[in-house]
N, C-alpha and C. Protein backbone atom coordinates (compact mmCIF):
# COMPACT_ATOMS: atom_id res chain seq x y z
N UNK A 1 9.46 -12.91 -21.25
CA UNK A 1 10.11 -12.45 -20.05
C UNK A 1 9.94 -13.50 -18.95
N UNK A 2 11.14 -14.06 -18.62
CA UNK A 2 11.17 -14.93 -17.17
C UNK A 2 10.87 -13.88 -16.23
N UNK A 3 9.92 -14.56 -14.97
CA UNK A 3 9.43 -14.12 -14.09
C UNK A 3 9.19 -15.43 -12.85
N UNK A 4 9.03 -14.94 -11.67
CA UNK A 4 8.35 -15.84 -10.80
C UNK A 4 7.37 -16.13 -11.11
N UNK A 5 6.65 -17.31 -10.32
CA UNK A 5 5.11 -17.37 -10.83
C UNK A 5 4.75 -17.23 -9.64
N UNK A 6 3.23 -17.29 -9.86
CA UNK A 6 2.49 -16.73 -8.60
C UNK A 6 2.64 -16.90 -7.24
N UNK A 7 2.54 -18.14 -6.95
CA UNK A 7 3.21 -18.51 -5.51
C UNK A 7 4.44 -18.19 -5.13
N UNK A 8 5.40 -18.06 -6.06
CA UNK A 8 7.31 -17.70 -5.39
C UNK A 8 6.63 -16.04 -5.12
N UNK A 9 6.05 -15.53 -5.91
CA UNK A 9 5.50 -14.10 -6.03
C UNK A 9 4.95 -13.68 -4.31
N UNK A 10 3.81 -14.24 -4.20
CA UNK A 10 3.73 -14.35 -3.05
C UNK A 10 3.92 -14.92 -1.85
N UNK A 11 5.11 -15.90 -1.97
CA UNK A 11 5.80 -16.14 -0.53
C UNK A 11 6.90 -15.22 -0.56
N UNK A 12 7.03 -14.37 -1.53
CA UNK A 12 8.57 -13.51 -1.38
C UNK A 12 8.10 -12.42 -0.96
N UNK A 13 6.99 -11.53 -1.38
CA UNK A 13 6.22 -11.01 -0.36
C UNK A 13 6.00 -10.62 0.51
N UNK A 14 5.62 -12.05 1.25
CA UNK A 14 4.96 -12.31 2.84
C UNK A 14 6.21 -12.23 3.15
N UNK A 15 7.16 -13.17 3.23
CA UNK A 15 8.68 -13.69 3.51
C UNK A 15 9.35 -11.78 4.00
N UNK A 16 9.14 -11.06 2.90
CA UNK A 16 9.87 -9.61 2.88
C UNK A 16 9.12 -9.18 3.86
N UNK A 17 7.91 -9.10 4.00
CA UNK A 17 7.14 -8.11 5.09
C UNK A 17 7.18 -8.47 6.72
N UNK A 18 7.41 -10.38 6.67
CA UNK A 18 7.51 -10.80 7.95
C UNK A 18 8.86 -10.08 8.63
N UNK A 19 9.95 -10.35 7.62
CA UNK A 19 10.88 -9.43 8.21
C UNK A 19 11.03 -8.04 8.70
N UNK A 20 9.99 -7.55 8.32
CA UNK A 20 9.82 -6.17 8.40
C UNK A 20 8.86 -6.11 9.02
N UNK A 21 7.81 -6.51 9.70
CA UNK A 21 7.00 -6.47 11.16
C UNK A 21 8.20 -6.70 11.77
N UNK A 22 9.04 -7.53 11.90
CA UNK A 22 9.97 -8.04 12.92
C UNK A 22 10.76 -6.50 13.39
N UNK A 23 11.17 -5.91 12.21
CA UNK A 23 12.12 -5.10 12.56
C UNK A 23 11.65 -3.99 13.10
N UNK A 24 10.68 -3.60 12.29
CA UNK A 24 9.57 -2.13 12.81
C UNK A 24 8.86 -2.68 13.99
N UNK A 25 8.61 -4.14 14.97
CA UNK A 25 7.76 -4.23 16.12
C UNK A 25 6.50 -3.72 15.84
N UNK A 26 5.96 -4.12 14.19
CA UNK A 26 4.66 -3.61 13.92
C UNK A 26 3.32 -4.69 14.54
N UNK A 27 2.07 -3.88 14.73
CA UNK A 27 1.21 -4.40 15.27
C UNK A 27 -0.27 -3.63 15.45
N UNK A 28 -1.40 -4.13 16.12
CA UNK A 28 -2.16 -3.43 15.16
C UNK A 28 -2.37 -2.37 15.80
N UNK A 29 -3.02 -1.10 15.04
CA UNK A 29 -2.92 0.50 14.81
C UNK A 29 -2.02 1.07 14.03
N UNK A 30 -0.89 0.24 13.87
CA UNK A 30 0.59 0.88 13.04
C UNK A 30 -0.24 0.42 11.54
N UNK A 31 0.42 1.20 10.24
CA UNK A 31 0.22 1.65 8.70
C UNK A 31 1.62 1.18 8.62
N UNK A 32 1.35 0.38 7.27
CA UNK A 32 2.34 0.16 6.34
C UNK A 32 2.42 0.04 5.02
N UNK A 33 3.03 1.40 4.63
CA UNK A 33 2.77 1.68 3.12
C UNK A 33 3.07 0.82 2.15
N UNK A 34 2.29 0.80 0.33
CA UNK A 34 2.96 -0.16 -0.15
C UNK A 34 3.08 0.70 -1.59
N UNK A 35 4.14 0.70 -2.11
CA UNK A 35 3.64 0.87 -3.35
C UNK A 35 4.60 -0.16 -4.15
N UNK A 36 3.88 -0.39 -5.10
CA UNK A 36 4.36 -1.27 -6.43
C UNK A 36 3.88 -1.20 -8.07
N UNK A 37 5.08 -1.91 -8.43
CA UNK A 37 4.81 -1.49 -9.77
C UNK A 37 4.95 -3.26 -10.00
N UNK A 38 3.79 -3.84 -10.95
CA UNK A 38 3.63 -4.98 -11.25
C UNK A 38 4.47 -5.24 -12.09
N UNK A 39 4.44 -3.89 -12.98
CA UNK A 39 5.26 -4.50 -14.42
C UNK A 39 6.84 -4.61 -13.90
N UNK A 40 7.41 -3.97 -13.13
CA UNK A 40 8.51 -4.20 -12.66
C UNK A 40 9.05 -5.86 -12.00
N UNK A 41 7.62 -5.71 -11.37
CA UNK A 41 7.60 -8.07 -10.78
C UNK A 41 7.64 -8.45 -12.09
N UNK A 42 7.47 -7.81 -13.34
CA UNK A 42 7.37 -9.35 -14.23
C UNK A 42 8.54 -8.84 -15.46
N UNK A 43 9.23 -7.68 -15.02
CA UNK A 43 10.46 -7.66 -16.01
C UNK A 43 9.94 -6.57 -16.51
N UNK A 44 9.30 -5.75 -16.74
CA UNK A 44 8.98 -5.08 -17.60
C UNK A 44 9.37 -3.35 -16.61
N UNK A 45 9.38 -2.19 -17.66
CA UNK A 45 9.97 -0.80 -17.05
C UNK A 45 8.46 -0.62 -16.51
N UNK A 46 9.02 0.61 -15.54
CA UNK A 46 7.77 0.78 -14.55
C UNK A 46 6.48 1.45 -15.66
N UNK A 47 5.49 0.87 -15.22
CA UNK A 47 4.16 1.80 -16.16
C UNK A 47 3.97 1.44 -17.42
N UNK A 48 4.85 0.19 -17.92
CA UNK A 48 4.07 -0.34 -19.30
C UNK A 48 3.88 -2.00 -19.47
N UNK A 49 3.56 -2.26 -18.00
CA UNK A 49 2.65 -3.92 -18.36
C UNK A 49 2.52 -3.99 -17.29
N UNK A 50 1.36 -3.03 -16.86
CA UNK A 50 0.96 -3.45 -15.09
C UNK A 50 0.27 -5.49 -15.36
N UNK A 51 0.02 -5.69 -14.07
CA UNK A 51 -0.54 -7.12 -14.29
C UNK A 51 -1.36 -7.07 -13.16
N UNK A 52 -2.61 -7.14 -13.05
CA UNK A 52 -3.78 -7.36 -11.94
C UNK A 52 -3.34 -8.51 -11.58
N UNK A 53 -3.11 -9.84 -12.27
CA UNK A 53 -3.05 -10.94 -11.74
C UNK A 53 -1.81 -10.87 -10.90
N UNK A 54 -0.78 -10.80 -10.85
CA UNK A 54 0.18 -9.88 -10.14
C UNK A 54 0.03 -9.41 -8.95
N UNK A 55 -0.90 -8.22 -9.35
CA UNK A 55 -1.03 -7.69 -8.13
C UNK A 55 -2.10 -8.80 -6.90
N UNK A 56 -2.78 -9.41 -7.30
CA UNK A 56 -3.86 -10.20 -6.68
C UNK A 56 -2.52 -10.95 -5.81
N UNK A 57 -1.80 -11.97 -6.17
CA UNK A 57 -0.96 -12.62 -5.80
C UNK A 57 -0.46 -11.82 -4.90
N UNK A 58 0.16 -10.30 -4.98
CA UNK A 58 0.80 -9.69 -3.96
C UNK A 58 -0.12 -9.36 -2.65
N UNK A 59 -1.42 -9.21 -3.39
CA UNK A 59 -2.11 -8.84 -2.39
C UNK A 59 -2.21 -9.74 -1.47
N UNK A 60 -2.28 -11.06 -1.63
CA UNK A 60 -2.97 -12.57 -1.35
C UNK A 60 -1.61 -12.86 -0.08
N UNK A 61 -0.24 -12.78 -0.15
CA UNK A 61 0.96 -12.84 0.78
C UNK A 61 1.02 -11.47 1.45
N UNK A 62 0.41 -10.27 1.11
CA UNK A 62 0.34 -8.91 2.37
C UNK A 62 -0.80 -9.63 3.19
N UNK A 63 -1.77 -9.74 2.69
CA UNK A 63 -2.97 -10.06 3.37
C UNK A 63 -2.58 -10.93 4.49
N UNK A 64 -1.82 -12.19 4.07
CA UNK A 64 -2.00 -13.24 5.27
C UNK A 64 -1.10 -12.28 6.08
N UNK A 65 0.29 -11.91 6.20
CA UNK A 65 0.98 -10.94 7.08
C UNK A 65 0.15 -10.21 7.75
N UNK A 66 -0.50 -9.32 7.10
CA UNK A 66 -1.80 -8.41 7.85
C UNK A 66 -2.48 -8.95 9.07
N UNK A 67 -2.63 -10.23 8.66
CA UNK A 67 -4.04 -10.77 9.58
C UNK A 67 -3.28 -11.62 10.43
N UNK A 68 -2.01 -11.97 10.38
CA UNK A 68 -1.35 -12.30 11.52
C UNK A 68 -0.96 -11.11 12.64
N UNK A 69 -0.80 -9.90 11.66
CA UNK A 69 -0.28 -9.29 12.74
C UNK A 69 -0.95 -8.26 13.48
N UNK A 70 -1.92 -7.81 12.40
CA UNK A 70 -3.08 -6.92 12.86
C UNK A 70 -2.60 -5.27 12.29
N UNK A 71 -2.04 -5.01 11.71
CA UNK A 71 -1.86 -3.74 11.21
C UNK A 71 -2.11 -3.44 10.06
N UNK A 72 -2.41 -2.38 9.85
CA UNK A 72 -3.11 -1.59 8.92
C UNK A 72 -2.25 -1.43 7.44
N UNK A 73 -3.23 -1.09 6.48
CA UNK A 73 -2.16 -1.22 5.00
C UNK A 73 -2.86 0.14 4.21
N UNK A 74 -1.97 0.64 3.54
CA UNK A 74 -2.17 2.13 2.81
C UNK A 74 -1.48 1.17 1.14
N UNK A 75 -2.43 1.43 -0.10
CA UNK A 75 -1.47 1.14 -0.68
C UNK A 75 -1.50 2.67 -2.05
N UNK A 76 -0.22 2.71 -2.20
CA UNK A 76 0.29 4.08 -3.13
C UNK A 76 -0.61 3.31 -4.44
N UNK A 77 -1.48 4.74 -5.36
CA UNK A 77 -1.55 5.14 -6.24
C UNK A 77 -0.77 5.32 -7.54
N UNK A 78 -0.67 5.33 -8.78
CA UNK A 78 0.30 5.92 -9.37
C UNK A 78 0.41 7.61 -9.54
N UNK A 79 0.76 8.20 -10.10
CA UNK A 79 0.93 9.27 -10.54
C UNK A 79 -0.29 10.28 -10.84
N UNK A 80 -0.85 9.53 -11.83
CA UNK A 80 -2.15 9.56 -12.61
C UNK A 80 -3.31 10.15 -11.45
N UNK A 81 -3.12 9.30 -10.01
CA UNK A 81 -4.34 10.07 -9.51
C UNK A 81 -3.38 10.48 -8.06
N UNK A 82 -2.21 11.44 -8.33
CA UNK A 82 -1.29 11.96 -7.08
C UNK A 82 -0.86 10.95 -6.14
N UNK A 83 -0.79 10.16 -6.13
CA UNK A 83 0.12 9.50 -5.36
C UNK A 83 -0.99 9.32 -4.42
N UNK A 84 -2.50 9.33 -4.27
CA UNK A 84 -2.98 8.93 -3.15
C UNK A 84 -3.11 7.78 -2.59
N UNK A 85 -3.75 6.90 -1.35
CA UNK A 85 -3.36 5.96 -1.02
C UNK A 85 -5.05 4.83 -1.31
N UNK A 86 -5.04 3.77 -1.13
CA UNK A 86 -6.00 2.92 -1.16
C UNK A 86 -6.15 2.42 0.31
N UNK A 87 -6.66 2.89 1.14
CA UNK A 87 -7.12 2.83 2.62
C UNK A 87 -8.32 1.94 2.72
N UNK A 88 -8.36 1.64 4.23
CA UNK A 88 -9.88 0.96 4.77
C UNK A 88 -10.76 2.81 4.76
N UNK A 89 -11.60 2.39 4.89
CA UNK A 89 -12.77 4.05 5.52
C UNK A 89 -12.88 3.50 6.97
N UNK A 90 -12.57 2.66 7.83
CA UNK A 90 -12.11 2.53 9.42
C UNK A 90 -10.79 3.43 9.28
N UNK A 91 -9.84 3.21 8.51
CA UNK A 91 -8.30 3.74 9.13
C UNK A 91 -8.24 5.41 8.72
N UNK A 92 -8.66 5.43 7.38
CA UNK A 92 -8.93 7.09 6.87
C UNK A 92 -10.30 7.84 8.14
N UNK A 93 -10.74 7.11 8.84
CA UNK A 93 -11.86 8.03 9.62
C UNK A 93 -10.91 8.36 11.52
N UNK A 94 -9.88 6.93 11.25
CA UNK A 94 -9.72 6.68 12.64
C UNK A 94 -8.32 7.73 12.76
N UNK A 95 -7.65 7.87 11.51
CA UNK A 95 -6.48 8.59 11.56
C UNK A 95 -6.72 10.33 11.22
N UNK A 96 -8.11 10.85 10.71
CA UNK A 96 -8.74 11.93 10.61
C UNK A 96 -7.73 12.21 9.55
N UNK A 97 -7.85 11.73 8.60
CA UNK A 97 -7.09 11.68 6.68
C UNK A 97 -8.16 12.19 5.68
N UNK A 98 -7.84 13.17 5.27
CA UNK A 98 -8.30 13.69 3.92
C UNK A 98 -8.46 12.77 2.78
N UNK A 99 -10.27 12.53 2.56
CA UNK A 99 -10.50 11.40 1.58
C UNK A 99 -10.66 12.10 0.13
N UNK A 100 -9.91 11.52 -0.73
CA UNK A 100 -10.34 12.13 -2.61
C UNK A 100 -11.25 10.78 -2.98
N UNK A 101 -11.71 11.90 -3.91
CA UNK A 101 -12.57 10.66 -4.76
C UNK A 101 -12.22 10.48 -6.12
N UNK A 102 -12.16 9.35 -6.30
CA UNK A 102 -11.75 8.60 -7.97
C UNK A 102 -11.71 6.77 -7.56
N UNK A 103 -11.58 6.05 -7.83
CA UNK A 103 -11.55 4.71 -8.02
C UNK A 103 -10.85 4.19 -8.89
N UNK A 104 -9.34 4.36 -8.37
CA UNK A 104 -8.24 3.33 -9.09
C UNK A 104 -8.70 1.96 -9.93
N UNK A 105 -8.07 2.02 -11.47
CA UNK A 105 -7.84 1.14 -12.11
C UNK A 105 -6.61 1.34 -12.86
N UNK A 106 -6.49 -0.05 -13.68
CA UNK A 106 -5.03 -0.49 -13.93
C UNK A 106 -4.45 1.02 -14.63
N UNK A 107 -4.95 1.63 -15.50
CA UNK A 107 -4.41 2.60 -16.04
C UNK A 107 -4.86 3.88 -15.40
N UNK A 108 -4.75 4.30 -14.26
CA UNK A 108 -5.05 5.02 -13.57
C UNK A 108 -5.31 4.81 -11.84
N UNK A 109 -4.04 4.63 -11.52
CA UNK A 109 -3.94 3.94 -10.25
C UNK A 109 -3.07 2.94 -9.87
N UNK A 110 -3.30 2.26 -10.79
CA UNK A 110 -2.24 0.91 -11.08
C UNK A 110 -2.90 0.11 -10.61
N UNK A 111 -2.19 -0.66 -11.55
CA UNK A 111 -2.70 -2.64 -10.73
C UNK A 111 -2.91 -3.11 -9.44
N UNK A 112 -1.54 -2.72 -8.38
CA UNK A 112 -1.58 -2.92 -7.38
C UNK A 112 -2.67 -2.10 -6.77
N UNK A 113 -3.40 -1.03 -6.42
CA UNK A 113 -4.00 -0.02 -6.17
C UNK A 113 -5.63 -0.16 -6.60
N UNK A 114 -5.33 -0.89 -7.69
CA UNK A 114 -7.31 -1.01 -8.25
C UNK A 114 -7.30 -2.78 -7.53
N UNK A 115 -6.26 -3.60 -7.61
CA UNK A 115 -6.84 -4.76 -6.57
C UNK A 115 -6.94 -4.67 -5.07
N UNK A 116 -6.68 -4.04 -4.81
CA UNK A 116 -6.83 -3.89 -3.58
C UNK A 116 -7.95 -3.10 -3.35
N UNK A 117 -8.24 -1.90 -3.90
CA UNK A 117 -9.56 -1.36 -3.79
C UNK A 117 -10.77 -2.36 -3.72
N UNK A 118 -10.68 -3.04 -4.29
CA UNK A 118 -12.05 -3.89 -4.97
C UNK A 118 -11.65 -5.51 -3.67
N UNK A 119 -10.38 -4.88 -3.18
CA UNK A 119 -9.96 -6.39 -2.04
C UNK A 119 -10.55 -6.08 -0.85
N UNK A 120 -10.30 -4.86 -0.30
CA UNK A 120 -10.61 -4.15 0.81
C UNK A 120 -12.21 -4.36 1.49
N UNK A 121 -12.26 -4.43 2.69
CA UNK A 121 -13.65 -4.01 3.00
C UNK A 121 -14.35 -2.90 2.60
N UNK A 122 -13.90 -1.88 3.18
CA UNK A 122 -14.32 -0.82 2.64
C UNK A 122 -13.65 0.45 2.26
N UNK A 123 -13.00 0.22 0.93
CA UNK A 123 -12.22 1.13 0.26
C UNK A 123 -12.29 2.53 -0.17
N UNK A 124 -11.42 3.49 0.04
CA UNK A 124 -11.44 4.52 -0.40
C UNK A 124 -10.57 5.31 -0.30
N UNK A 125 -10.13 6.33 -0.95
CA UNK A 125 -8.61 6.82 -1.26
C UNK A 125 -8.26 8.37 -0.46
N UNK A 126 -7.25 8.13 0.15
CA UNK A 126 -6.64 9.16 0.90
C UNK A 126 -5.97 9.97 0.42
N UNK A 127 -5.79 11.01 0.86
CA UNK A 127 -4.78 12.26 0.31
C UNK A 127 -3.51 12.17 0.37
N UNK A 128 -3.04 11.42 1.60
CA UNK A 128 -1.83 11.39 2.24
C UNK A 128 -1.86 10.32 3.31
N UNK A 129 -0.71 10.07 4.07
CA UNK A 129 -0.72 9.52 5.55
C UNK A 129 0.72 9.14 6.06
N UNK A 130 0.70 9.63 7.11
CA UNK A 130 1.94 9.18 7.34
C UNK A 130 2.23 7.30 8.27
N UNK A 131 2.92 6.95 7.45
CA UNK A 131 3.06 5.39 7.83
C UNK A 131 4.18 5.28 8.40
N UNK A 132 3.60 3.91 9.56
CA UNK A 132 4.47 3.61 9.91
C UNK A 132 5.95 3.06 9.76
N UNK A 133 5.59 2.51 8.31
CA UNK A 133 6.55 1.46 7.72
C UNK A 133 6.45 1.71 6.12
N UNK A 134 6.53 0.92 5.37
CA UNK A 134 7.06 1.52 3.96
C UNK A 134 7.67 0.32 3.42
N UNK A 135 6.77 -0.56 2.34
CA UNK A 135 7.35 -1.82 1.52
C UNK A 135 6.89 -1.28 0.14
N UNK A 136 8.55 -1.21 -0.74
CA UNK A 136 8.17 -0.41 -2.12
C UNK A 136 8.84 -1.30 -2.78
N UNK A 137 8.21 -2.10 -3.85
CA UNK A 137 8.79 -3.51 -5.09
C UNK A 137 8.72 -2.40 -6.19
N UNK A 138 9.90 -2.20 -6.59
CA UNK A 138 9.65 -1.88 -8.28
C UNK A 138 10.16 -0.14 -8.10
N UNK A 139 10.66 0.22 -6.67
CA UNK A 139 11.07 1.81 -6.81
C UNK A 139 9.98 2.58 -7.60
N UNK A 140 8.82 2.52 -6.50
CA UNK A 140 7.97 3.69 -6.78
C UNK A 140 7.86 4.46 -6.04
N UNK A 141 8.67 4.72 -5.27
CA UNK A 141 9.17 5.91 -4.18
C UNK A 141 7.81 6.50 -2.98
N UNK A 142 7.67 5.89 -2.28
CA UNK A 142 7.05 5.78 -1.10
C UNK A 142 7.26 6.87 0.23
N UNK A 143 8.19 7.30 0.04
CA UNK A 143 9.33 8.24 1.39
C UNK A 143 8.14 8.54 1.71
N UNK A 144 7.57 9.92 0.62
CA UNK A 144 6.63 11.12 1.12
C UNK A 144 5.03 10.36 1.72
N UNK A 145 4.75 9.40 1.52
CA UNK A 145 3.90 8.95 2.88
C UNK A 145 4.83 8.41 4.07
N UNK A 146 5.82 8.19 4.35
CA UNK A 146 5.81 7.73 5.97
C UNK A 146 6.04 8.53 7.05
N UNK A 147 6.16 8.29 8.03
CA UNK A 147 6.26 9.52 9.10
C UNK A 147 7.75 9.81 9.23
N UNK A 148 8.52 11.15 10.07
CA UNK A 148 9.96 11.27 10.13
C UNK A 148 9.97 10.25 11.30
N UNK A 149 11.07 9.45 12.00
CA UNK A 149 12.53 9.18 11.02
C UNK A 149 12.44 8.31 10.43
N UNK A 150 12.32 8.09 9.03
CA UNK A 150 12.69 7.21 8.39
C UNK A 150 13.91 6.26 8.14
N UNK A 151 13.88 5.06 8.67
CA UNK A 151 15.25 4.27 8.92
C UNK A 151 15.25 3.22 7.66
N UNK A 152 16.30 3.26 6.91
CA UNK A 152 16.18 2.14 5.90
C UNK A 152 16.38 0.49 6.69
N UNK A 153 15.78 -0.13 5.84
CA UNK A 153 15.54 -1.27 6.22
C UNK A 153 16.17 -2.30 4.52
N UNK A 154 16.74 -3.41 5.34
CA UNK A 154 17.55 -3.81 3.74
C UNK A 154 17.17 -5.59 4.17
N UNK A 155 15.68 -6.08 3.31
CA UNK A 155 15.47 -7.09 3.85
C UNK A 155 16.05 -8.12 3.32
N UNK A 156 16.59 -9.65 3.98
CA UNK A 156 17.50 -10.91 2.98
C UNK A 156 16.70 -10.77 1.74
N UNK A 157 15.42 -11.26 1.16
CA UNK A 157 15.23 -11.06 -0.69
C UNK A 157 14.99 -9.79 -0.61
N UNK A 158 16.00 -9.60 -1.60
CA UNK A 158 15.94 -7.93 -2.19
C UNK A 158 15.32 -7.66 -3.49
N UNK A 159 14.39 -8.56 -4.05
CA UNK A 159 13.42 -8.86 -5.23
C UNK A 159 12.57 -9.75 -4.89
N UNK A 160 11.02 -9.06 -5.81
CA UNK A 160 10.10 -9.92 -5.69
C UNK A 160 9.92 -10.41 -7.17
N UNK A 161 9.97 -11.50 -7.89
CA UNK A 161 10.07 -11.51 -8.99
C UNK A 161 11.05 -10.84 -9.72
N UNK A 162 11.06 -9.70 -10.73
CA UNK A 162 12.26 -9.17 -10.93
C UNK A 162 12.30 -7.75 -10.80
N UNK A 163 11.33 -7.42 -9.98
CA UNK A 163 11.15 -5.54 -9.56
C UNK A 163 12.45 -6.00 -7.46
N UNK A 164 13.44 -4.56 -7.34
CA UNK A 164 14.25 -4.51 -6.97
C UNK A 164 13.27 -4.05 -5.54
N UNK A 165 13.20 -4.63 -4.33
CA UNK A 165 12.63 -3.87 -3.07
C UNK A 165 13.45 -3.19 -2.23
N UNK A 166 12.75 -1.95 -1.36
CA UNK A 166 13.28 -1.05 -0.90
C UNK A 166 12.33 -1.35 0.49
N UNK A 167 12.64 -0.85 1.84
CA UNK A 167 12.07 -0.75 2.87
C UNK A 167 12.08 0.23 4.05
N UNK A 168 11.41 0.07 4.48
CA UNK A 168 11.87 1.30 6.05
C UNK A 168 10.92 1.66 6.75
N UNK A 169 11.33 1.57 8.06
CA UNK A 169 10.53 1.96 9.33
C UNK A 169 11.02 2.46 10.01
N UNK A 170 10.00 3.69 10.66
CA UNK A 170 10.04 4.94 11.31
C UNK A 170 10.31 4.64 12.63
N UNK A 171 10.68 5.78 13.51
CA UNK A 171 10.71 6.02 14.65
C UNK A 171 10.77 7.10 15.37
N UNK A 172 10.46 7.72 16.19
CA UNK A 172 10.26 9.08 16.80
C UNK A 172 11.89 9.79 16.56
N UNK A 173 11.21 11.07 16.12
CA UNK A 173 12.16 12.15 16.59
C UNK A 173 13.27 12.00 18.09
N UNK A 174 14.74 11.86 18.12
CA UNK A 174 15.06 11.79 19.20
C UNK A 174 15.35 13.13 19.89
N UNK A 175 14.74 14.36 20.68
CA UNK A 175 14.76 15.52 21.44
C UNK A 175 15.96 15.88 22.11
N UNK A 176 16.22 16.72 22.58
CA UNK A 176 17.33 17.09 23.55
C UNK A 176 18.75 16.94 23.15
N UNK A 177 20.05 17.22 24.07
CA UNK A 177 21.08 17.57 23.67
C UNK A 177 22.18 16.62 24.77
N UNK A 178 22.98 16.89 24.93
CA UNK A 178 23.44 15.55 25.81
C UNK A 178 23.18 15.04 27.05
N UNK A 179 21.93 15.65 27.24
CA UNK A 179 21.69 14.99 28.55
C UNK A 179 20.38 14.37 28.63
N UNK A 180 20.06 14.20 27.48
CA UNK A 180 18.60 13.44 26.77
C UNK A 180 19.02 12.21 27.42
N UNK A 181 17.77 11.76 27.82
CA UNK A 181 17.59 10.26 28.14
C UNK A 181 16.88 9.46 27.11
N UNK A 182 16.97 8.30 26.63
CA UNK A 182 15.75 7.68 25.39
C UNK A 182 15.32 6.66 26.21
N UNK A 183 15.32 6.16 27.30
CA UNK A 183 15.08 4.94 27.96
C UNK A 183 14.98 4.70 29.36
N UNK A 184 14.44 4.34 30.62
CA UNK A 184 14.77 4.38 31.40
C UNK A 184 15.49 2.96 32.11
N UNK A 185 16.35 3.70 33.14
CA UNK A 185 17.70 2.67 33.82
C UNK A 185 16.86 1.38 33.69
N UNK A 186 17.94 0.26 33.93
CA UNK A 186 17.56 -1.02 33.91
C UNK A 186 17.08 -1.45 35.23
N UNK A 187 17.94 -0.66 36.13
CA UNK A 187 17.80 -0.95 37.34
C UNK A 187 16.59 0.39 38.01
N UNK A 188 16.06 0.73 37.37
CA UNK A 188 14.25 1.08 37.76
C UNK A 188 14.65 2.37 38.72
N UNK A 189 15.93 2.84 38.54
CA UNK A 189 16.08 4.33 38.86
C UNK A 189 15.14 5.11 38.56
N UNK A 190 14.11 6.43 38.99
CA UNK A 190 13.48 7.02 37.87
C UNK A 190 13.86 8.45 38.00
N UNK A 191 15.15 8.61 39.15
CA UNK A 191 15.47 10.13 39.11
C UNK A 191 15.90 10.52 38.42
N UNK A 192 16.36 11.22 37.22
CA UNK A 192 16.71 11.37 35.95
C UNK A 192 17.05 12.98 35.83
N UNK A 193 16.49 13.44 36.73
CA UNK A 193 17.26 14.70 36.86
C UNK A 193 16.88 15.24 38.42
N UNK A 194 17.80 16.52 38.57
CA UNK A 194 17.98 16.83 40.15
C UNK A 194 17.05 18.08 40.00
């Protein structure tokens, strides 16, 4: 199976996520979910050739993004242990998130999910969370962690290797009925109603 190799792996990555701080105005306190399926980066159907080495590489191009920008990373679980997330124990204590216990590996967790555990400072797995943002390689369906509204996001590489990426970042509920304001005047009016 042709595949990228490690480095195209992880500058396509970084490359996908820079665009996507850009678009979401992410920064630090904001979560951005990840889930992936390795075997999907290297050609293969989801769930039968995860690749740690893979995932290391993915991790290695989130990471530098991360630490440029300062925001936080959740990464999805597989199936096997509910879809929970691979968190810091700073962000699961700071966001008051329901912690499970188990310790993701490749066949139980997935690739992406057990490197990062063991990448992390101090790792440990969440129940849920709602994120800010949402980077999914390989359609492992991410929605049910991010927060409502979910806005799709369609970044220039639409593959990392040969798993298909999906994206999206949230934004508040917009309230009221036609006389809702979302912004205030340019010109620093602030009477807005009588």
């Amino acid at each position: 199976m042709e595949t990228a190799n490690a480095g195209e792996i992880r500058e396509q990555v970084a490359e996908i996520l820079e665009e996507l701080v850009q678009a979401a105005g992410l920064r630090p306190g904001r979560v951005v979910v990840f889930g992936v399926s390795t075997s999907e980066v290297a050609g293969a159907r989801i769930g039968t050739g995860g690749a740690e080495q893979i995932a290391a590489e993915l991790f290695a191009g989130i990471d530098e993004v991360r630490r440029k920008y300062g925001f936080d990373v959740a990464f999805q679980c597989c199936e096997h242990l509910n879809r929970s997330l691979v968190v810091e124990r700073a962000v699961l204590e700071r966001l008051g998130l329901t912690e499970v216990a188990a310790v993701p590996v490749a066949k139980a967790g997935g690739s992406m999910a057990a490197v990062a555990y063991r990448s992390l400072f101090e790792p440990c797995l969440a129940e849920s969370i709602e994120a800010h943002a949402g980077l999914d390689i390989g359609e492992t369906l991410v929605g049910m962690h991010l927060r409502r509204v979910a806005v799709p996001f369609r970044p220039t590489l639409r593959y990392v290797g040969k798993a298909r990426v999906n994206a999206a970042w949230t934004r508040p509920k917009l309230i009221g009925g036609e006389r809702a304001v979302y912004a205030l005047p340019k010109n620093g009016d602030s009477r807005l109603c009588d």
